[in-house]
Protein backbone atom coordinates (compact mmCIF):
# COMPACT_ATOMS: atom_id res chain seq x y z
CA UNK A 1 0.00 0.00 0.00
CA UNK A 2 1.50 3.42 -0.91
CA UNK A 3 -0.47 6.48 1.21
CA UNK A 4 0.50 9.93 1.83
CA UNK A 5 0.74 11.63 5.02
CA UNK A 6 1.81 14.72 6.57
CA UNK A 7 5.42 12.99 6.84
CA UNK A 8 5.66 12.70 3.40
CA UNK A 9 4.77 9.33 0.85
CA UNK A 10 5.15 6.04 2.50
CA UNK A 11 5.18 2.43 0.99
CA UNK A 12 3.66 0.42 3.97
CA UNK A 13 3.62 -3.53 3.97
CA UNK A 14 1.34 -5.68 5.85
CA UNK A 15 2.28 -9.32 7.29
CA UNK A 16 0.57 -11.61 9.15
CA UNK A 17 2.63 -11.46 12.23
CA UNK A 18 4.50 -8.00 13.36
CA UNK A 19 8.11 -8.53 12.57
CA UNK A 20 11.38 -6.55 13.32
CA UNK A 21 11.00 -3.43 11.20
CA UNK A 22 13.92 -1.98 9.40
CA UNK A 23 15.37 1.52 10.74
CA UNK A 24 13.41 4.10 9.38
CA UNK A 25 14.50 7.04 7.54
CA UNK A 26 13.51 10.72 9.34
CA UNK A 27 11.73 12.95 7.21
CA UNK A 28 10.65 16.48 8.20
CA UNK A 29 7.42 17.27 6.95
CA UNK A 30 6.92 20.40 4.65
CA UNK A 31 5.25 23.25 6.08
CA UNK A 32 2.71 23.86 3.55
CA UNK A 33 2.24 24.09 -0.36
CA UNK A 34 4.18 27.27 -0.79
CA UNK A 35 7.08 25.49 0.87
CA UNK A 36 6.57 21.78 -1.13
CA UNK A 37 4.48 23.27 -4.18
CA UNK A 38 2.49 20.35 -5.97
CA UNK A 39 0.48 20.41 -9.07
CA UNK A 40 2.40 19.63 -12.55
CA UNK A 41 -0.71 21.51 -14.07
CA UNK A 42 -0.22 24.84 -12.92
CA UNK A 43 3.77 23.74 -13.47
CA UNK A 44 3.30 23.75 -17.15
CA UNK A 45 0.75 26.30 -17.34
CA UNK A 46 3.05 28.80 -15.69
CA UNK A 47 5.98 27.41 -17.47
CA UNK A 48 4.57 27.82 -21.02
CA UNK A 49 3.03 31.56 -20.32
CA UNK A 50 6.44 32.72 -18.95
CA UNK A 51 9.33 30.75 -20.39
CA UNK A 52 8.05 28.66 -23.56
CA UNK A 53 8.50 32.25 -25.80
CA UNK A 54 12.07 31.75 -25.57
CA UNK A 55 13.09 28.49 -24.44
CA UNK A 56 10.64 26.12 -27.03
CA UNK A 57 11.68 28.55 -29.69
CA UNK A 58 15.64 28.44 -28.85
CA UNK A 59 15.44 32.34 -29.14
CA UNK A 60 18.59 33.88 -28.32
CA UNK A 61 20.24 30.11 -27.30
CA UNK A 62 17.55 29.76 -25.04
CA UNK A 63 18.17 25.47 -24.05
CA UNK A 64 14.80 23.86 -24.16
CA UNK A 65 12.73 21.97 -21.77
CA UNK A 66 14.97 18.58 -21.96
CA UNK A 67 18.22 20.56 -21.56
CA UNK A 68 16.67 22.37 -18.67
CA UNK A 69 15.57 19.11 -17.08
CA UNK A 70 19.74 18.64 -16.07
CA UNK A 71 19.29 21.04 -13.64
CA UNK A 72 18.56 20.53 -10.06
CA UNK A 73 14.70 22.08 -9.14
CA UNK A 74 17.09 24.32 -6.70
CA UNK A 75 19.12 25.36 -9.08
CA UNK A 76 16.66 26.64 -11.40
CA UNK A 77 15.17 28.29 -8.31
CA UNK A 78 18.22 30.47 -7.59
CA UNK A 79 18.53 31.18 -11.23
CA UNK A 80 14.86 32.59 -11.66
CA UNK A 81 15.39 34.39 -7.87
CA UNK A 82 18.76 35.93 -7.54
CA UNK A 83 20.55 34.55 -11.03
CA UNK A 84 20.80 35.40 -14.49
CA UNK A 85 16.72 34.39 -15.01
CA UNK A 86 15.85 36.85 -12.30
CA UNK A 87 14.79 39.83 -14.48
CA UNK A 88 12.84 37.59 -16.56
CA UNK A 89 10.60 36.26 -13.79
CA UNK A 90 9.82 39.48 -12.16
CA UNK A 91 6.19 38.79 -13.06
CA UNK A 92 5.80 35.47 -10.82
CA UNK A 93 5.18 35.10 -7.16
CA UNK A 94 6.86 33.17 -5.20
CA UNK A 95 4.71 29.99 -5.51
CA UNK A 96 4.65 30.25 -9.27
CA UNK A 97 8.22 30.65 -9.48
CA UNK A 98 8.60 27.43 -7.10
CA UNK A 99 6.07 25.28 -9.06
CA UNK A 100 7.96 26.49 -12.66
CA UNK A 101 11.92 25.25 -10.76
CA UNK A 102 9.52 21.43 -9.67
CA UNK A 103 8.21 21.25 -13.06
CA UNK A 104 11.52 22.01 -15.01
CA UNK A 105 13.28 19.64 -12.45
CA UNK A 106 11.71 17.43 -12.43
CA UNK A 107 10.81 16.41 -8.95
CA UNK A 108 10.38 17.91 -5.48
CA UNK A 109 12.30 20.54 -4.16
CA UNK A 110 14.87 19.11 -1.44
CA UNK A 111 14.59 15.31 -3.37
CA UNK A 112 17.39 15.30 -5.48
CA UNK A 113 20.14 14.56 -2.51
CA UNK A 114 17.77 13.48 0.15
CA UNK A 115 16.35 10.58 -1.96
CA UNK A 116 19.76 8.71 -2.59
CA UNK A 117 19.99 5.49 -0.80
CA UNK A 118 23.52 6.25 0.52
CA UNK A 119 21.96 9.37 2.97
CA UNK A 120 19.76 6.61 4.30
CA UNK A 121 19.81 4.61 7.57
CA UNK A 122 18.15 1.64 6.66
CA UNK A 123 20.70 0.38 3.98
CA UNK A 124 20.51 -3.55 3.77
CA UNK A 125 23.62 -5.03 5.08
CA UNK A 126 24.03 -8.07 2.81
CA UNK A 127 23.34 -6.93 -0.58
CA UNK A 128 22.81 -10.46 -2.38
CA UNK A 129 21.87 -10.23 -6.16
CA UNK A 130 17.77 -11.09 -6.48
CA UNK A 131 17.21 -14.99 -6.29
CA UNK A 132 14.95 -16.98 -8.72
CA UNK A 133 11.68 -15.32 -9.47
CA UNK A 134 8.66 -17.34 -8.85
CA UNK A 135 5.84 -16.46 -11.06
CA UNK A 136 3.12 -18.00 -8.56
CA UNK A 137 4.31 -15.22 -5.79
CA UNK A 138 5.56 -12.48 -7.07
CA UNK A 139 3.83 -9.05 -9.10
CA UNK A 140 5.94 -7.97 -12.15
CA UNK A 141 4.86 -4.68 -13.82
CA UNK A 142 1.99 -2.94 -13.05
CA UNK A 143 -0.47 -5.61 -14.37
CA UNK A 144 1.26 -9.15 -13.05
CA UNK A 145 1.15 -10.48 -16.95
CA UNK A 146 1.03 -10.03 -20.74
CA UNK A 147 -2.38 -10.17 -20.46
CA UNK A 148 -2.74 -7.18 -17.64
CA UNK A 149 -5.01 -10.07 -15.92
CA UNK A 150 -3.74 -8.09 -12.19
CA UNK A 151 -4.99 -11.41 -10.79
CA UNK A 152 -2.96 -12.85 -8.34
CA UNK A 153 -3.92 -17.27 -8.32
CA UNK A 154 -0.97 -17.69 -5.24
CA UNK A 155 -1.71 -14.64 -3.06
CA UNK A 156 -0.08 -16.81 0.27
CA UNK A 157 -3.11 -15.63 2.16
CA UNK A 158 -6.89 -15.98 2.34
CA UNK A 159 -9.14 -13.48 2.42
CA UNK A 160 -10.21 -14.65 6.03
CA UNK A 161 -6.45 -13.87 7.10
CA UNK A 162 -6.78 -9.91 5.55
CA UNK A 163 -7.98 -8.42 9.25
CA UNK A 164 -5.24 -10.01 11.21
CA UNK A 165 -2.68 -8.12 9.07
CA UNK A 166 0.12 -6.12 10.81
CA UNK A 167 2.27 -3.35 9.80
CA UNK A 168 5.65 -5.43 9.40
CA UNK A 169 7.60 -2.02 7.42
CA UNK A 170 7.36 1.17 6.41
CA UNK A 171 9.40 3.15 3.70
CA UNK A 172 9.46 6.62 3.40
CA UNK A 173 10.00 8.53 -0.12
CA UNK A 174 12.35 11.45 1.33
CA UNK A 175 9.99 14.76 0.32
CA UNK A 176 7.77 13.18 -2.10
CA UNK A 177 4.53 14.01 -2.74
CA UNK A 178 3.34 10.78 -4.44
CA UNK A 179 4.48 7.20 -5.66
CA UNK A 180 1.50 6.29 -8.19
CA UNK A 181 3.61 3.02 -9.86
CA UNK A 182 1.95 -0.40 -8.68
CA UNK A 183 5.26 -2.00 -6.18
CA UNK A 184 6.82 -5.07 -8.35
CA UNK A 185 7.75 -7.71 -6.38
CA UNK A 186 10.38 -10.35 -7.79
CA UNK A 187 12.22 -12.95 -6.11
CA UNK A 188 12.40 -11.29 -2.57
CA UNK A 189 12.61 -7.84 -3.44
CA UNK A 190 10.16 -4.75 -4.16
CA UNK A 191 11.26 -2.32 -6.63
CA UNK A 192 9.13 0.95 -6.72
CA UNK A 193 9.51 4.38 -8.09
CA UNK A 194 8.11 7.94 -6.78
CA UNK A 195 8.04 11.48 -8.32
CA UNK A 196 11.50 12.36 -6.60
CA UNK A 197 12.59 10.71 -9.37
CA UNK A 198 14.37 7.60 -7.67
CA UNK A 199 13.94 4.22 -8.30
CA UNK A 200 14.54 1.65 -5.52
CA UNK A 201 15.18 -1.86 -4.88
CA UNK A 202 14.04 -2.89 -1.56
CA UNK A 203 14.38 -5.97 0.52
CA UNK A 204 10.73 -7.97 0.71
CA UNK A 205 11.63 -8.86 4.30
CA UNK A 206 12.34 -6.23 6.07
CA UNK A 207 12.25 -3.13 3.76
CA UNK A 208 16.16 -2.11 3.95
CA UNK A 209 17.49 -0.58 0.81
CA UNK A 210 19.54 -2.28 -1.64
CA UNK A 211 20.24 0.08 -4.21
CA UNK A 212 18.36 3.32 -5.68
CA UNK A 213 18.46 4.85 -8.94
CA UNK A 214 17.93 8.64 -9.63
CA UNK A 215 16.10 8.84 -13.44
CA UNK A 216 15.90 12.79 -14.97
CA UNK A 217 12.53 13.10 -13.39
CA UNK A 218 9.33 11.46 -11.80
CA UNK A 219 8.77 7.88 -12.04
CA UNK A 220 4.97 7.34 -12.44
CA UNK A 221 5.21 3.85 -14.17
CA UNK A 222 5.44 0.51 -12.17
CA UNK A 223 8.89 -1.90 -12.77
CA UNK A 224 8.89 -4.21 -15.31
CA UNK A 225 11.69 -6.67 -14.24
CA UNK A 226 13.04 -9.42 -17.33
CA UNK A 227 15.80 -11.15 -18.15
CA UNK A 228 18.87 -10.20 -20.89
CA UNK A 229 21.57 -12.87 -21.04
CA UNK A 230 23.32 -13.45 -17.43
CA UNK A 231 21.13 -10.50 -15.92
CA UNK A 232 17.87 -9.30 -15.11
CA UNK A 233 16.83 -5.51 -16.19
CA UNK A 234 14.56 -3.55 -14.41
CA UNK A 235 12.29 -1.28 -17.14
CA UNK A 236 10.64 2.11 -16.55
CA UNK A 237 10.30 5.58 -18.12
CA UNK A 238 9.70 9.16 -16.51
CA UNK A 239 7.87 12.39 -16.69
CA UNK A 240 9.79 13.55 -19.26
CA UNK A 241 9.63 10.97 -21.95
CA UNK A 242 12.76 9.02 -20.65
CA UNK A 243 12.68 4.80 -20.91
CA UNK A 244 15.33 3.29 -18.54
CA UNK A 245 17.18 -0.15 -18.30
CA UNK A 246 19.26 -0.95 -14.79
CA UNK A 247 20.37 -3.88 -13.39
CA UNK A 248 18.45 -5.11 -10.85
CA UNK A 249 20.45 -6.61 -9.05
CA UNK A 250 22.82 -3.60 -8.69
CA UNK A 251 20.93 -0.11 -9.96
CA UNK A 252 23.47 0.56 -12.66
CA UNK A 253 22.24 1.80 -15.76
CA UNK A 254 21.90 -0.50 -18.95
CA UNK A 255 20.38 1.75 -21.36
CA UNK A 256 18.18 5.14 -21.49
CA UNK A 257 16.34 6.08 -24.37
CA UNK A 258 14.56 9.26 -25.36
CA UNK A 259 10.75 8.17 -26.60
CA UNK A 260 9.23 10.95 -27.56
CA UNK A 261 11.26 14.36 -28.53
CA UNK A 262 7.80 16.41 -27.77
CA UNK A 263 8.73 18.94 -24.76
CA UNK A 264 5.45 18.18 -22.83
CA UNK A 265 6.12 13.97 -23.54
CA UNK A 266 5.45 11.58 -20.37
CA UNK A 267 5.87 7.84 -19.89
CA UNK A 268 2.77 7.01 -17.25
CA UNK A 269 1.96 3.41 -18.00
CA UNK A 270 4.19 0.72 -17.02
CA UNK A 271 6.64 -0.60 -20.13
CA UNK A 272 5.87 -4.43 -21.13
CA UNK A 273 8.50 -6.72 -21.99
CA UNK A 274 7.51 -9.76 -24.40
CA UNK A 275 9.81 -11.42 -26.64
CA UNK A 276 13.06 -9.84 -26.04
CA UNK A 277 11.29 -6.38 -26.72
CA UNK A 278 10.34 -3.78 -24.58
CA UNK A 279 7.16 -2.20 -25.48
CA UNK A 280 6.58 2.12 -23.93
CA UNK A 281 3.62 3.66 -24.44
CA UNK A 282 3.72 7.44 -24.47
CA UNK A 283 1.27 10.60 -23.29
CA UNK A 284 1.68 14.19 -22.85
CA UNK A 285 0.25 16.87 -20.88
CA UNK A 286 -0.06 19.23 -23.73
CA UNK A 287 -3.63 20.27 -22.61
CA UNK A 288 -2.02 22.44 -19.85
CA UNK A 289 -0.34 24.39 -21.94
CA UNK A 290 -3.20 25.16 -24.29
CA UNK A 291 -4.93 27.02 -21.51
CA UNK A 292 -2.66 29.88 -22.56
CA UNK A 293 -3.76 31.87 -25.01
CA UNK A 294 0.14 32.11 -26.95
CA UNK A 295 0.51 28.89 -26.21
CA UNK A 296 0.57 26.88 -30.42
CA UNK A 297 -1.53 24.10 -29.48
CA UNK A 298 -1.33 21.18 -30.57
CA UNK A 299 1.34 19.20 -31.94
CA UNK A 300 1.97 15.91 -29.25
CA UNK A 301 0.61 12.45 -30.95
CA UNK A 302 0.28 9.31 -28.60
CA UNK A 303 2.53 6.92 -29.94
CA UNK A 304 3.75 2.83 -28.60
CA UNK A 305 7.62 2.47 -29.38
CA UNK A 306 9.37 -0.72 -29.63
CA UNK A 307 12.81 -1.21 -28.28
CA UNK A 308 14.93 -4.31 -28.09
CA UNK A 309 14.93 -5.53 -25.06
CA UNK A 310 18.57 -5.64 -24.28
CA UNK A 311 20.45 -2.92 -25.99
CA UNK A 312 18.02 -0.07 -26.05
CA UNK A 313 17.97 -0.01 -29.97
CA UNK A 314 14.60 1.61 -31.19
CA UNK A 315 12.83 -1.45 -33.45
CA UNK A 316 9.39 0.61 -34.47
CA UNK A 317 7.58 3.60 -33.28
CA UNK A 318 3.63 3.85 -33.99
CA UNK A 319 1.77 7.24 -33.46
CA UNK A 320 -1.74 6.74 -32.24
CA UNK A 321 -2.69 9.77 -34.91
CA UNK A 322 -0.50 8.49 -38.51
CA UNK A 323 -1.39 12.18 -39.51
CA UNK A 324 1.34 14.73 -38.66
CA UNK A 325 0.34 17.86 -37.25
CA UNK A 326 -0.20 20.45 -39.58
CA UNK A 327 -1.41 24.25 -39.21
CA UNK A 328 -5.07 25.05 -38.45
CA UNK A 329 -6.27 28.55 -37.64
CA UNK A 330 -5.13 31.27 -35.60
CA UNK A 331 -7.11 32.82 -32.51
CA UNK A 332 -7.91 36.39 -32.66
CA UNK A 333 -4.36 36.83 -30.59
CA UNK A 334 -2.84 35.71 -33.89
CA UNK A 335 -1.69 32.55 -32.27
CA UNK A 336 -1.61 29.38 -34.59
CA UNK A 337 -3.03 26.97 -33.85
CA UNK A 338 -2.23 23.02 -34.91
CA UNK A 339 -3.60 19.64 -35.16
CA UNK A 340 -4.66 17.13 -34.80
CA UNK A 341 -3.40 16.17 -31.83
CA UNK A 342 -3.58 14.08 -28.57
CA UNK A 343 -4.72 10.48 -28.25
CA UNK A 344 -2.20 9.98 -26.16
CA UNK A 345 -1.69 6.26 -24.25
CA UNK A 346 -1.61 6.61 -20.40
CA UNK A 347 -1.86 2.88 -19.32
CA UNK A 348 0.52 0.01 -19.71
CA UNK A 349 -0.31 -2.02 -23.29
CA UNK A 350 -1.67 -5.26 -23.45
CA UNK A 351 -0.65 -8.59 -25.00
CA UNK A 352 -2.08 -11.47 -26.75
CA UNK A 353 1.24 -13.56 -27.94
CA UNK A 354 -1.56 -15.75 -29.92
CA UNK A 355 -3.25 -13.55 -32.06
CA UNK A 356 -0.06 -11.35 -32.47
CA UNK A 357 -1.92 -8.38 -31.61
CA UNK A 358 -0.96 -5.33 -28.63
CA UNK A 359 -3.91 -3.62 -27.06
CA UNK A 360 -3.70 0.28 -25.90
CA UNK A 361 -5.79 2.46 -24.85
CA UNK A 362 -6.06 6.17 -25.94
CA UNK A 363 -7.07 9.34 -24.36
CA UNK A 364 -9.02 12.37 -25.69
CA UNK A 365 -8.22 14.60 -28.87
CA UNK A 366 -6.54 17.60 -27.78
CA UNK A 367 -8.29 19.37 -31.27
CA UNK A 368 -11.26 20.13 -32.99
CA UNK A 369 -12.72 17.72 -34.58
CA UNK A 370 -11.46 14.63 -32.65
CA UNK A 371 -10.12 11.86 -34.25
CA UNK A 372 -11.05 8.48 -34.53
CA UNK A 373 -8.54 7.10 -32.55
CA UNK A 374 -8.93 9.05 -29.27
CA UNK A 375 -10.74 7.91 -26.91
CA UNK A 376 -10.42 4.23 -28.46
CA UNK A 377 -8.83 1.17 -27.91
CA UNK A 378 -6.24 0.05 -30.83
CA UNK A 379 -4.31 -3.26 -31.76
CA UNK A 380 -0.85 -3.14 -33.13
CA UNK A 381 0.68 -5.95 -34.44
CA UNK A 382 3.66 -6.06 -32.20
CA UNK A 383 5.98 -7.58 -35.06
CA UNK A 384 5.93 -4.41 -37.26
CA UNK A 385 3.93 -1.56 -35.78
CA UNK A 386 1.33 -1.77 -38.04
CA UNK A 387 -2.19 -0.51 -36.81
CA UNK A 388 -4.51 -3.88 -36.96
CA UNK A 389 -7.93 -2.31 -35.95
CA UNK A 390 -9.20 0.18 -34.13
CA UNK A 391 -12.42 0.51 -31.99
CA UNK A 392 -14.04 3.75 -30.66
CA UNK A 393 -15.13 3.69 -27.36
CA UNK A 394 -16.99 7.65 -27.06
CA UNK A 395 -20.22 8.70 -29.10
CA UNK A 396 -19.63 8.39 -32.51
CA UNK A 397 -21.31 11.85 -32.66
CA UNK A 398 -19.31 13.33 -30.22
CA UNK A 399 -16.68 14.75 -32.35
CA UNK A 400 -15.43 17.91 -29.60
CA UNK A 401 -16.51 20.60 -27.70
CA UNK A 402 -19.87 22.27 -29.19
């Protein structure tokens, strides 16, 4: 169970019988929003009505979004306060300007050192590599199989036992506001990610840490853990479009790959692994953007991209809208505006090995009129790419905003 509390976002476990729990590490609770602001929304929103003139244009050598994501959430802080930003972000208040340095970082102010498993008390002593996995126990990915069944047959409990569970350990996410990934659990250990940005491998047992990971940004997606030659690889992507590969045994980095080269690009649902490929779907948060009225909207197009497996070599790449955005109208600000646009893929894909087909899921059009495959579910044959069929789940009729 992951929960948030005033002390931050905790991973809890439940046993049957209270056990030794791990050391825990301290955290010291913010004080309020101003001082931990949340809300990747108003992020973007204030991002793209202050900074987007120069830095998604490159005017002047402006870097863009992805180059800005190097920096630190304090650093960008102290650039827009007292550095060379300053005189450009006279206009925002303090909250704004804090909410613009989380978005651009990436994570949480205060998460970057705080999060690392080597300022933490509750290392494990004996790092052994993960044992055998045991597909009748453990929980890989966010759905437990190709199928996204999340149907566990071997549970270890009944559900006349659930009441007499006890806390057994608790692990804190050093100032994070939320860990939305479903926990994987594989051969004795629980790997988990949070919007701090760090991945970590804990022990099942008693919740020490074995290693942890620090990706560009948030990790939203659950851990897809699979096997490549002599090692197993632990799969997930971040806020900012970014597909990872580590050892999970160790943390070290295999491979990272850039998905999507839209500024606004997210990985949300969990990466599936079939085959020796690794299958990311991508989304975007676009939308928030187009609330401003110089903001071009809209030019992000959900896509699935294929990647072997093991190197991190793109295989395909299939764009939930084949049409590429093209230019529409412009408002009565003289802003142009683009499409179509959106359909982007939130959710981990699903996969039926016999019928050679992948299932997604796609959100809404970001444009006017919406296109077929929003809002749908589509099969891809995961071989090629190649769209197989596509079924529209919203009213026909609806076809936008009237």
């Amino acid at each position: 169970m992951i929960s948030k509390t005033r002390r931050g976002v905790v991973l809890a476990v439940a046993a049957l019988l209270l056990a030794a729990s791990a050391p825990a590490q301290v955290l010291t609770a913010p004080n309020s929003d101003a001082d931990h602001p949340q809300g990747t929304n108003f992020g973007i929103f204030a991002f793209t009505g202050n900074c987007a003139g120069c830095h998604d244009s490159g005017r002047g050598g402006a870097p863009d979004r992805y180059a800005l994501n190097r920096l630190t959430p304090e650093q960008v802080l102290a650039s827009i306060t007292t550095g060379s930003m300053a005189q450009y972000a006279k206009s925002l208040s303090d909250l704004e300007r804090k909410v613009v340095s989380v978005y651009v970082g990436g994570r949480p102010l205060g998460s970057a050192a705080a999060g690392d498993a080597s300022a933490m008390n509750n290392q494990c002593t004996a790092r052994k590599p993960p044992g055998n996995s045991s597909s009748t126990l453990d929980w890989n990915g966010w759905g437990f199989d190709l199928g996204n069944s999340r149907f566990q047959r071997s549970p270890g409990l009944s559900a006349a036992q659930v009441p007499n569970l006890k806390l057994k350990w608790a692990f804190g996410f050093p100032n994070g506001n939320s860990a939305y990934g479903q926990p994987t659990i594989m051969a004795g250990r629980v790997f988990v990610g949070a919007d701090t940005g760090f991945v970590y491998s804990l022990d099942a047992a008693t919740g020490c840490v074995n290693w942890s990971f620090k990706a560009n940004a948030g990790v939203r997606t659950a851990i897809s853990i699979g096997k490549s030659q002599t090692r197993q690889l632990a799969y997930f992507g971040d806020i900012k479009g970014n597909v990872y590969a580590v050892d999970a045994g160790t943390g070290v980095q295999a491979w990272t790959q850039r998905a999507d080269k839209h500024p606004i690009a997210r990985i949300t649902g969990a990466p599936i692994l079939a085959e020796g490929r690794l299958y990311v779907p991508v989304a975007s948060l676009e939308e928030s953007g187009g609330g401003n009225p110089n903001y071009p909207c809209c030019t992000f197009r959900g896509s699935v991209v294929a990647y072997d497996a093991q190197t991190g070599k793109q295989i395909w790449k299939t764009y939930t809208i084949p049409q590429e955005p093209k230019p529409l109208k412009k408002t009565s600000k003289g802003t142009q505006l683009w499409g179509p646009a959106g359909a982007g893929i939130w959710s981990s894909p699903t996969i039926d090995l016999k019928r050679r087909a992948l299932y997604v899921a796609t959100g809404n059009s970001y444009t006017f009129p919406a296109v077929d495959t929003s809002d749908a579910v589509i099969a891809i044959d995961p071989r090629e790419g190649a769209e197989v069929v596509t079924y529209e789940i919203r009213i026909p009729t609806d076809k936008g905003p009237k």
